[in-house]
N, C-alpha and C. Protein backbone atom coordinates (compact mmCIF):
# COMPACT_ATOMS: atom_id res chain seq x y z
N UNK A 1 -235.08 0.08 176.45
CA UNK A 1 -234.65 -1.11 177.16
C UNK A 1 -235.10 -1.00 178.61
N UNK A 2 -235.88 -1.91 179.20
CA UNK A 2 -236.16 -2.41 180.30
C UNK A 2 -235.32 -2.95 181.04
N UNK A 3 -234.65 -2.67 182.15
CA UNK A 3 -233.77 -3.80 183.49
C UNK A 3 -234.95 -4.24 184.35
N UNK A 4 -234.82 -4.84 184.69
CA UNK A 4 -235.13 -5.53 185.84
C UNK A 4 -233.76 -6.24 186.91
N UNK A 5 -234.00 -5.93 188.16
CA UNK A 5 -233.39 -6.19 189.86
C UNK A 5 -233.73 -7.40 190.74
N UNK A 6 -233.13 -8.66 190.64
CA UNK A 6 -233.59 -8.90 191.70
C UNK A 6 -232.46 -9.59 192.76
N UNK A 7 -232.46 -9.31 193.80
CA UNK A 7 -232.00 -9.21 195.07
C UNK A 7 -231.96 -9.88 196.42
N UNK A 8 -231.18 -10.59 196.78
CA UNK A 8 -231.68 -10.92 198.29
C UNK A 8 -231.54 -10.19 199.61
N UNK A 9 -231.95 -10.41 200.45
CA UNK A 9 -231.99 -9.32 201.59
C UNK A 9 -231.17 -9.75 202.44
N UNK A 10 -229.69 -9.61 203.12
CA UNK A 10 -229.27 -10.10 203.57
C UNK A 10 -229.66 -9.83 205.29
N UNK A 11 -229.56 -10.98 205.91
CA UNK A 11 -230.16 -10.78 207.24
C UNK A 11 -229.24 -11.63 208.08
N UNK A 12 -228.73 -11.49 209.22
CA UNK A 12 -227.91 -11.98 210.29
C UNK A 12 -227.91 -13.27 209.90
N UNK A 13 -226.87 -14.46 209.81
CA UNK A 13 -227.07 -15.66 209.64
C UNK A 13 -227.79 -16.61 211.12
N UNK A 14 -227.05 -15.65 211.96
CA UNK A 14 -227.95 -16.16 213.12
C UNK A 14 -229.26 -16.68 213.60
N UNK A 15 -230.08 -15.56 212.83
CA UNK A 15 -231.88 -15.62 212.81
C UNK A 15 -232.46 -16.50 211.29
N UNK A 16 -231.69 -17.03 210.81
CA UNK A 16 -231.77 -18.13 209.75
C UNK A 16 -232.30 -18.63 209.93
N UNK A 17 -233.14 -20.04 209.34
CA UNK A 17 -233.12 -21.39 209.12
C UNK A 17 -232.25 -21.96 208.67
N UNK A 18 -232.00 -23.39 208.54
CA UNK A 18 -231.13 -23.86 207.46
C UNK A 18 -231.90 -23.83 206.03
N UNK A 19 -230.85 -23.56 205.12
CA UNK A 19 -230.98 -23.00 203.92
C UNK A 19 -230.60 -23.68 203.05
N UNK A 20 -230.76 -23.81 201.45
CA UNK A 20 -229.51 -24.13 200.62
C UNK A 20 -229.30 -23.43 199.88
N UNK A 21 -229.92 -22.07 199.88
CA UNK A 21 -229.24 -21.48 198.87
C UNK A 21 -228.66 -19.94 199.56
N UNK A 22 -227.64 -19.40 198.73
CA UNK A 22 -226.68 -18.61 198.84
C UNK A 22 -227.79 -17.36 199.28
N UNK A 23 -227.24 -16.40 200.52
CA UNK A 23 -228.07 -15.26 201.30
C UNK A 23 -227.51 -14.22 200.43
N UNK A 24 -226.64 -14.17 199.65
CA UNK A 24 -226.37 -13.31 199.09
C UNK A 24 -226.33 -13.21 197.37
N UNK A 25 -227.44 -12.53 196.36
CA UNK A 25 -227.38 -13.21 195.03
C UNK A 25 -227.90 -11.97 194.43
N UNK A 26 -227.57 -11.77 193.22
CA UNK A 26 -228.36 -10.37 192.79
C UNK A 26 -228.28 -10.87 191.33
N UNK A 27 -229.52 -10.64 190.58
CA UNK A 27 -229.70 -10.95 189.26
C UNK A 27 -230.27 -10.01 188.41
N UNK A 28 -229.78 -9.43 187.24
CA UNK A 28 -230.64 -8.22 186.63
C UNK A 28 -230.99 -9.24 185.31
N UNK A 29 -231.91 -8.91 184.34
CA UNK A 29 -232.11 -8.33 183.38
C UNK A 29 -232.68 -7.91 182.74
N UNK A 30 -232.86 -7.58 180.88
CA UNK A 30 -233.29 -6.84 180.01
C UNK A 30 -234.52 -7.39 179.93
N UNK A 31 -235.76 -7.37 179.82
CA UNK A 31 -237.08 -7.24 179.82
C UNK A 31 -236.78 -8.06 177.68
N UNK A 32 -236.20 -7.68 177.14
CA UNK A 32 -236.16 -7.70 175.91
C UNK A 32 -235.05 -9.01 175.30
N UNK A 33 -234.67 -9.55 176.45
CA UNK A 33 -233.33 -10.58 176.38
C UNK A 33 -234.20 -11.92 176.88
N UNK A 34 -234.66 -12.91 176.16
CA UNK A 34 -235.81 -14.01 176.60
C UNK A 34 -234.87 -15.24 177.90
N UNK A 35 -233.45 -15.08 177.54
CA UNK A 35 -232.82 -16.04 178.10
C UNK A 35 -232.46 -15.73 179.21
N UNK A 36 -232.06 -13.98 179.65
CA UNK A 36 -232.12 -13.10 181.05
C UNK A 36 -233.02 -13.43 181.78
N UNK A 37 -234.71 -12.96 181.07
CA UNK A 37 -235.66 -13.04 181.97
C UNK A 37 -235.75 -14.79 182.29
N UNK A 38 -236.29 -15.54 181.62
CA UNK A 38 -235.96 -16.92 181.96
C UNK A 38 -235.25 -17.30 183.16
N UNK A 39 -233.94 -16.90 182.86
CA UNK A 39 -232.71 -17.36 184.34
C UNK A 39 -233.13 -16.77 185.37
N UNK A 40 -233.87 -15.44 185.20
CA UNK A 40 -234.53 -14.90 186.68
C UNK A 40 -235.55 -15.42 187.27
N UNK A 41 -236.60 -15.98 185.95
CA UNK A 41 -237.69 -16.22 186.48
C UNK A 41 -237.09 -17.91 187.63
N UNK A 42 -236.53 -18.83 186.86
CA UNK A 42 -235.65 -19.70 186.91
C UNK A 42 -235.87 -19.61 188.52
N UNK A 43 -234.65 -18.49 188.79
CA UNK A 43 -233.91 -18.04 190.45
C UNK A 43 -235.00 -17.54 191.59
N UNK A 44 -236.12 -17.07 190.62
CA UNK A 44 -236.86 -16.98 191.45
C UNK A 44 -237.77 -17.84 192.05
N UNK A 45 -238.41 -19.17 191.38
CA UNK A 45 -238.48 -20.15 191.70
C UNK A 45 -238.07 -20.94 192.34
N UNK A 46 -236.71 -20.96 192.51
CA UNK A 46 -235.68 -21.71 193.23
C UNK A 46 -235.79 -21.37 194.77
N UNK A 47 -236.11 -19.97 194.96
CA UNK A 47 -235.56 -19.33 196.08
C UNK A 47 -237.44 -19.56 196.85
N UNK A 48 -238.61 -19.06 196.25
CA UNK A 48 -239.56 -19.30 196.56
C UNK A 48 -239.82 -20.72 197.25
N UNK A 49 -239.30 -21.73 196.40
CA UNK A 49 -239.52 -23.57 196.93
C UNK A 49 -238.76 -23.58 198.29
N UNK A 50 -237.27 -22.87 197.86
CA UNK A 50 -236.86 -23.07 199.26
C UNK A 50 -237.29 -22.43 200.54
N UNK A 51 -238.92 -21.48 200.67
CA UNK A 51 -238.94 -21.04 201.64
C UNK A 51 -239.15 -19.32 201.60
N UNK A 52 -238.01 -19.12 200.96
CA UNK A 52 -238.38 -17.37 201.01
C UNK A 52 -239.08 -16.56 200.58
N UNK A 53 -239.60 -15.50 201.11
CA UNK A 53 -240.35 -14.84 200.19
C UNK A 53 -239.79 -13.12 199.47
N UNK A 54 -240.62 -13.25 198.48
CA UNK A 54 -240.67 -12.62 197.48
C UNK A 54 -241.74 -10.94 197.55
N UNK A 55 -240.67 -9.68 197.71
CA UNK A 55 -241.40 -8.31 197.34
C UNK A 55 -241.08 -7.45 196.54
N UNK A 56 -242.24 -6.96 196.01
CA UNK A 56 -241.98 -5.96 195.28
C UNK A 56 -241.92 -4.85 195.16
N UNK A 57 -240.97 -3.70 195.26
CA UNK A 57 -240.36 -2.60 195.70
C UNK A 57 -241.13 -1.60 194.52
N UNK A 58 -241.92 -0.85 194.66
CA UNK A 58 -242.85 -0.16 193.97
C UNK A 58 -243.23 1.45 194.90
N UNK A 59 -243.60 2.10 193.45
CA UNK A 59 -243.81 3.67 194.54
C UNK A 59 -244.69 3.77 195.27
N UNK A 60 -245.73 2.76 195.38
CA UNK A 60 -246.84 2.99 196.22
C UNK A 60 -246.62 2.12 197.29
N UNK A 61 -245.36 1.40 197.29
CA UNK A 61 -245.19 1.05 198.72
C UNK A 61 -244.60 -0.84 198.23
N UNK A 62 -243.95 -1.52 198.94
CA UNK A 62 -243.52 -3.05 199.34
C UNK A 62 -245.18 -3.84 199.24
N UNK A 63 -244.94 -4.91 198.51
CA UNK A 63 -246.15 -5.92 198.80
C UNK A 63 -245.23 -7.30 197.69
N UNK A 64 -245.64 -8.09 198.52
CA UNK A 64 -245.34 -8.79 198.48
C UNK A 64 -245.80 -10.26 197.37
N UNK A 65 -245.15 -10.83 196.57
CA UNK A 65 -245.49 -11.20 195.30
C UNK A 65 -245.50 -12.80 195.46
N UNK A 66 -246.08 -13.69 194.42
CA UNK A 66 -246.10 -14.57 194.27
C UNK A 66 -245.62 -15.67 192.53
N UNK A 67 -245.63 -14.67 192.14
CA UNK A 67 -245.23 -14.66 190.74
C UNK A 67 -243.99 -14.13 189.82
N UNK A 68 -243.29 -14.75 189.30
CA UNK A 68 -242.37 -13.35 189.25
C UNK A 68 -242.91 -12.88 187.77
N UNK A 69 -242.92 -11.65 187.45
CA UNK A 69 -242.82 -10.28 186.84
C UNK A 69 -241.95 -9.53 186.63
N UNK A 70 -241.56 -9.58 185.20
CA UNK A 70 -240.02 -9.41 184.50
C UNK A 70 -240.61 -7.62 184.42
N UNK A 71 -241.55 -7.13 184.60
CA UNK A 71 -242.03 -6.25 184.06
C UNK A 71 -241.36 -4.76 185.37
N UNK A 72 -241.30 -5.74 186.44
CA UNK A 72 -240.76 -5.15 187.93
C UNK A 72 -239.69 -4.59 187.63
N UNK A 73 -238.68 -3.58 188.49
CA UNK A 73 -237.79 -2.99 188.39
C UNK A 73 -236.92 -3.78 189.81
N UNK A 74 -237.61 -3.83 190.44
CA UNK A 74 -236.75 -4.25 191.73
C UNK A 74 -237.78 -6.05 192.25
N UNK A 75 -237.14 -6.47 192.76
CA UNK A 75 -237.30 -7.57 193.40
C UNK A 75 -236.52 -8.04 194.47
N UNK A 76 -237.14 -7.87 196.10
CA UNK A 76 -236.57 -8.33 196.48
C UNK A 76 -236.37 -9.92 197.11
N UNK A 77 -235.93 -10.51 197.82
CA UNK A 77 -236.12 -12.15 198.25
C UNK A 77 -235.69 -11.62 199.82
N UNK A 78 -236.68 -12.16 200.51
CA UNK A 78 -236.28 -12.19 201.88
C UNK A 78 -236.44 -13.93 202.75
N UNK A 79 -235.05 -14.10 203.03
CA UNK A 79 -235.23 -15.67 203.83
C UNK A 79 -236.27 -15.65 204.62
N UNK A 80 -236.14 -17.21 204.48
CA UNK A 80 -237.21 -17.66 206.20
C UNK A 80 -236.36 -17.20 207.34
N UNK A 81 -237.49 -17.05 208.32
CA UNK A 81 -236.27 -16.62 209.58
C UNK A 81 -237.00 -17.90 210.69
N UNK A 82 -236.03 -18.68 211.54
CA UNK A 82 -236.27 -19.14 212.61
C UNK A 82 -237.35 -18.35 213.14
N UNK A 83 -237.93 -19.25 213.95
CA UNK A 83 -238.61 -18.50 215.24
C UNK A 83 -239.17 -19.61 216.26
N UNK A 84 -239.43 -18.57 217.47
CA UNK A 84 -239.87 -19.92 218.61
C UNK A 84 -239.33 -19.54 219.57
């Protein structure tokens, strides 16, 4: 059995944008469960449209994704941040 992680990064609400979705969300599942991966792929979509982006936590180091990949162990979501 395969898990899969995915995660948001929580960051000061201060250095935000406005948002609509929740800074705080964590979603696992089974690689082998079609309706798990689905709802992730789902959340991950959701969170991408709104802005944030998407990395992938791997031994050779963070890079950053565009797709999601049930195949990943970790995923993280990092908001937009203001700036200016």
């Amino acid at each position: 059995m395969t898990m899969g992680v995915m995660k948001t990064l929580k960051i000061m609400r201060q250095l935000l944008d406005d948002w609509t979705l929740p800074d705080e969300m964590t979603v696992t599942w089974d690689i082998e469960n079609r309706r798990e991966v689905t709802y992730a792929e789902e959340k991950f979509l959701e969170y991408l449209a709104d802005g944030w982006m998407a990395f992938s936590e791997e031994p050779r180091g963070r890079r950053q994704i565009f797709k999601f990949n049930p195949q990943l162990e970790l995923i993280v979501l990092m908001p937009p941040l203001g700036g200016g």
